[in-house]
Protein backbone atom coordinates (compact mmCIF):
# COMPACT_ATOMS: atom_id res chain seq x y z
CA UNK A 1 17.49 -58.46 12.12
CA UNK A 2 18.64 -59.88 15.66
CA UNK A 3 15.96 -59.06 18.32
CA UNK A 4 15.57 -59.18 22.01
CA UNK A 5 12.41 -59.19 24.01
CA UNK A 6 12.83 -57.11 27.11
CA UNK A 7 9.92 -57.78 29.71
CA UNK A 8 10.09 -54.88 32.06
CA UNK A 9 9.01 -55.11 35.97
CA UNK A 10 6.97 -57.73 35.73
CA UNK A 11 6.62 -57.39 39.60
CA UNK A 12 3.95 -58.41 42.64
CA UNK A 13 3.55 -54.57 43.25
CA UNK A 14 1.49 -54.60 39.57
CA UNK A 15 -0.54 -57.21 41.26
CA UNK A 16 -0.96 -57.58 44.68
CA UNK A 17 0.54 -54.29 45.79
CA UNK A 18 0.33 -50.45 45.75
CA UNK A 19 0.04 -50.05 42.12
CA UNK A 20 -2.22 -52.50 40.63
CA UNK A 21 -2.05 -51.95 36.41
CA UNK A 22 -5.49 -51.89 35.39
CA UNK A 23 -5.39 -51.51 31.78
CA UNK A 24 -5.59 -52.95 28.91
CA UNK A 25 -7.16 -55.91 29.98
CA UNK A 26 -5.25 -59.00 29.46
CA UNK A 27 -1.82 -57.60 29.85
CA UNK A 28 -0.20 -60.42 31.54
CA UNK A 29 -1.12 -63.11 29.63
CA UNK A 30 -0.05 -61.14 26.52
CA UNK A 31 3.32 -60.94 28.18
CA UNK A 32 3.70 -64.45 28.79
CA UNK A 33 2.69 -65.47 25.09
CA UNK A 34 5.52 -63.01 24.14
CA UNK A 35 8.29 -64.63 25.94
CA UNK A 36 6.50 -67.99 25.39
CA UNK A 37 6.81 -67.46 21.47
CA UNK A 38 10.59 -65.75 21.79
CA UNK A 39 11.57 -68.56 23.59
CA UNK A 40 10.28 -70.63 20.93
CA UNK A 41 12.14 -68.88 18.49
CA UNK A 42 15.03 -68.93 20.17
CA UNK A 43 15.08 -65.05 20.47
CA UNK A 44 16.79 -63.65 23.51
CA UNK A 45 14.48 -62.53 26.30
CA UNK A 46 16.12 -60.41 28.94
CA UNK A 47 13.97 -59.73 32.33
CA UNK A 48 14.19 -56.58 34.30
CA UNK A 49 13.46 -56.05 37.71
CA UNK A 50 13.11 -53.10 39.68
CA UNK A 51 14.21 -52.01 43.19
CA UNK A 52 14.43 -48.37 44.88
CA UNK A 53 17.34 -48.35 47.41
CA UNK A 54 16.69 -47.38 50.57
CA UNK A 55 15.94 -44.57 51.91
CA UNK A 56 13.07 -44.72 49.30
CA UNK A 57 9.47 -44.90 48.74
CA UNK A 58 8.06 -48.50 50.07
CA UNK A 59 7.58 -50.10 47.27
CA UNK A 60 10.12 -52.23 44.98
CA UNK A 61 12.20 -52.79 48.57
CA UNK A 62 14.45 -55.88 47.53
CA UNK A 63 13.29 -59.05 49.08
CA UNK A 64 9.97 -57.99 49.74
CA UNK A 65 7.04 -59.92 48.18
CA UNK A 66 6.23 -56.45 45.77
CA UNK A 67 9.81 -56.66 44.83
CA UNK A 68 9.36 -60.22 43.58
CA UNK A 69 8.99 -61.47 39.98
CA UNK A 70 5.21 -62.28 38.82
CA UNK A 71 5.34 -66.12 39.79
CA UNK A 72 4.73 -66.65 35.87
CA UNK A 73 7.29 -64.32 34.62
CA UNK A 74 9.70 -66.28 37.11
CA UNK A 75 9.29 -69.11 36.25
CA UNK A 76 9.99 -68.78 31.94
CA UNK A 77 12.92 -69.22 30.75
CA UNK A 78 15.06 -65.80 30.14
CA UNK A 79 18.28 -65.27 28.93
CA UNK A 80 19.32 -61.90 31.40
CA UNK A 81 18.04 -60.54 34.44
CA UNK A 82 19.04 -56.75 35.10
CA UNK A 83 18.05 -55.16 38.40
CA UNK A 84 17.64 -51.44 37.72
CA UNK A 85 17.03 -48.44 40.26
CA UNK A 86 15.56 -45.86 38.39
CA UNK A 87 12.93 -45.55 35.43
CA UNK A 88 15.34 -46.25 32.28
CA UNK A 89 16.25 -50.17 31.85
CA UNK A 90 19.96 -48.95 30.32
CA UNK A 91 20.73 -46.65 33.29
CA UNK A 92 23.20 -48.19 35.71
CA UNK A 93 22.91 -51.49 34.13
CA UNK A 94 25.06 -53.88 31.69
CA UNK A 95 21.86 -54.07 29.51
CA UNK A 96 23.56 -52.12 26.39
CA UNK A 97 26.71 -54.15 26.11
CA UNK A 98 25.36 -57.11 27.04
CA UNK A 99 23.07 -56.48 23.46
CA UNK A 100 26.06 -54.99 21.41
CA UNK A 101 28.02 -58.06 22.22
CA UNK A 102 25.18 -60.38 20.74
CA UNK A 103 25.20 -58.06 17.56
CA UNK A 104 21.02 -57.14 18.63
CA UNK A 105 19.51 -54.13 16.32
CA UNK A 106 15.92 -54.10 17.47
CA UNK A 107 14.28 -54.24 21.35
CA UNK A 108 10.75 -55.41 21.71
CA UNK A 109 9.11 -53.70 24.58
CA UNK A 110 6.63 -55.70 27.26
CA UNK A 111 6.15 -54.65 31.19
CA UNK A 112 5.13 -51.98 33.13
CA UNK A 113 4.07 -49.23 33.16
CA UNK A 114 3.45 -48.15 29.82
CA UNK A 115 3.81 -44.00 30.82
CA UNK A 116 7.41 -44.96 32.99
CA UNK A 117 9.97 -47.83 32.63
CA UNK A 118 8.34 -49.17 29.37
CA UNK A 119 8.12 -45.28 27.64
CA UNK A 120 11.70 -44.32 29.54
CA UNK A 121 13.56 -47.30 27.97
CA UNK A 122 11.92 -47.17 24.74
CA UNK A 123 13.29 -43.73 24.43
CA UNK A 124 16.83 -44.74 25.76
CA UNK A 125 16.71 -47.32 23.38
CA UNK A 126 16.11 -45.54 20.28
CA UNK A 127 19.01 -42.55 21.32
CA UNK A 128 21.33 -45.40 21.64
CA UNK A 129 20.87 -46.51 17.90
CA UNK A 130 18.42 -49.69 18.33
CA UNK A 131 15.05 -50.14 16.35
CA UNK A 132 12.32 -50.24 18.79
CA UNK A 133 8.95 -52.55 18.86
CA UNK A 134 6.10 -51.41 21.62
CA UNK A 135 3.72 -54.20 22.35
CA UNK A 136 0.58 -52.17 22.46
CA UNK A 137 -1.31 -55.02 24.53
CA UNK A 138 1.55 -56.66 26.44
CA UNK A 139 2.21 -53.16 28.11
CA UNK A 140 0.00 -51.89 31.02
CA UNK A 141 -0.46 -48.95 33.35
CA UNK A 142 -3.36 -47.58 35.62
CA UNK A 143 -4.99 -44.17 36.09
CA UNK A 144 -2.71 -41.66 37.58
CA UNK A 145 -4.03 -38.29 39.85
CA UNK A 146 -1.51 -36.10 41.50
CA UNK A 147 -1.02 -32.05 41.59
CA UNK A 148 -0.47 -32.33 37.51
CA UNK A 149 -3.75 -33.37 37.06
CA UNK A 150 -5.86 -36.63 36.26
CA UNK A 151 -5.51 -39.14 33.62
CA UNK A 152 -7.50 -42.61 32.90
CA UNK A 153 -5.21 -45.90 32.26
CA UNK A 154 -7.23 -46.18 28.81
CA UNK A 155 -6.06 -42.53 28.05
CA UNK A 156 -2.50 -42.95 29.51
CA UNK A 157 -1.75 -45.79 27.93
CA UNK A 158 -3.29 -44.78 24.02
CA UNK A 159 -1.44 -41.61 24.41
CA UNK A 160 1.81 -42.86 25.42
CA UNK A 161 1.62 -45.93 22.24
CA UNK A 162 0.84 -42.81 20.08
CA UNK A 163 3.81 -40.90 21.38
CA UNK A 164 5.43 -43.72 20.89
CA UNK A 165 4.55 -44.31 17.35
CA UNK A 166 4.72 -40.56 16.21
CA UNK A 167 8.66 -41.13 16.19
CA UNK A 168 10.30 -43.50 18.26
CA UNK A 169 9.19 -47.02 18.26
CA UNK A 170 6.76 -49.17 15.71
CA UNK A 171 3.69 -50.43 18.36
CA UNK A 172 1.91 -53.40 17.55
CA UNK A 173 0.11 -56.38 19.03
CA UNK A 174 1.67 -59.42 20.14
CA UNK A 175 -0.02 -61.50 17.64
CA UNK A 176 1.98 -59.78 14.79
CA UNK A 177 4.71 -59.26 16.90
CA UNK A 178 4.75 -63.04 17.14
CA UNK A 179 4.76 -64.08 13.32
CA UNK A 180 7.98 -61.68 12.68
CA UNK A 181 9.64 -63.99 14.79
């Protein structure tokens, strides 16, 4: 099985901006100990980054400091970056033949937001033939309130992994993620 680790907007705005992930606890330095054991096992990791182009909301604005790569995301080693404009990490991008020419089966999902870019490309992923990992605790989102309704991180995030599980991907903790590899 040839795998590739796909950290998803691993971006200030999670951080220091407008959308700070609050759950689970942890997430980022579950992220980092996934790329830090792909790298070690000399399994591709691909970044993505995300932008809106203007005229758009202001957030993700390239070269602003919410656009920017965490600093500890930056400064791993990776073996693609992909700027992407909307939710789905295949849309608009060369991420799909860029893994077809490397002969990868299965994508391991880390990032944000568990409910968006993580659940959007998971989905992609799977409708474009790949096997599909979800790292349950190197995924994060926060609460969410608007005209739908209001939903907790902790719920967000447990019912998107179970989605997730139901059909589409296999979720699972980095730890056991880790000693696949």
């Amino acid at each position: 099985m040839s795998r590739a680790l796909l950290v998803i907007d691993v971006q200030n705005e999670y951080f220091t901006g407008a959308l700070p992930i609050t759950h689970p606890a942890g997430h980022l330095s579950q992220i980092l100990k996934a790329m830090d054991a792909a790298s070690a096992a000399k399994t591709p990791v691909v970044v993505v980054q995300h932008h809106f182009p203007r005229p758009a909301p202001p957030i993700f604005q390239r070269g602003t400091p919410g656009w920017e790569l965490h600093p500890d995301v930056a400064a791993r080693p990776r073996d693609l970056l992909i700027e992407k404009t909307l939710p789905g990490s295949f849309t608009g991008t060369p991420l799909e033949s860029w893994l077809r020419e490397r002969g990868i089966s299965t994508l391991t999902i880390a990032g944000y937001m568990t409910h968006m870019c993580c659940d959007t490309t998971a989905r992609q992923g799977v409708h474009r033939g790949f096997t599909v990992e979800f790292l349950r605790d190197a995924t994060g989102t926060l609460a969410l309130s608007n005209p739908a309704g209001e939903v907790t991180a902790e719920e967000l995030h447990r019912a998107i992994l179970c989605a997730q599980q139901q059909l589409l991907s296999e979720v699972l903790d980095v730890e056991t993620w880790a000693g696949r590899l």
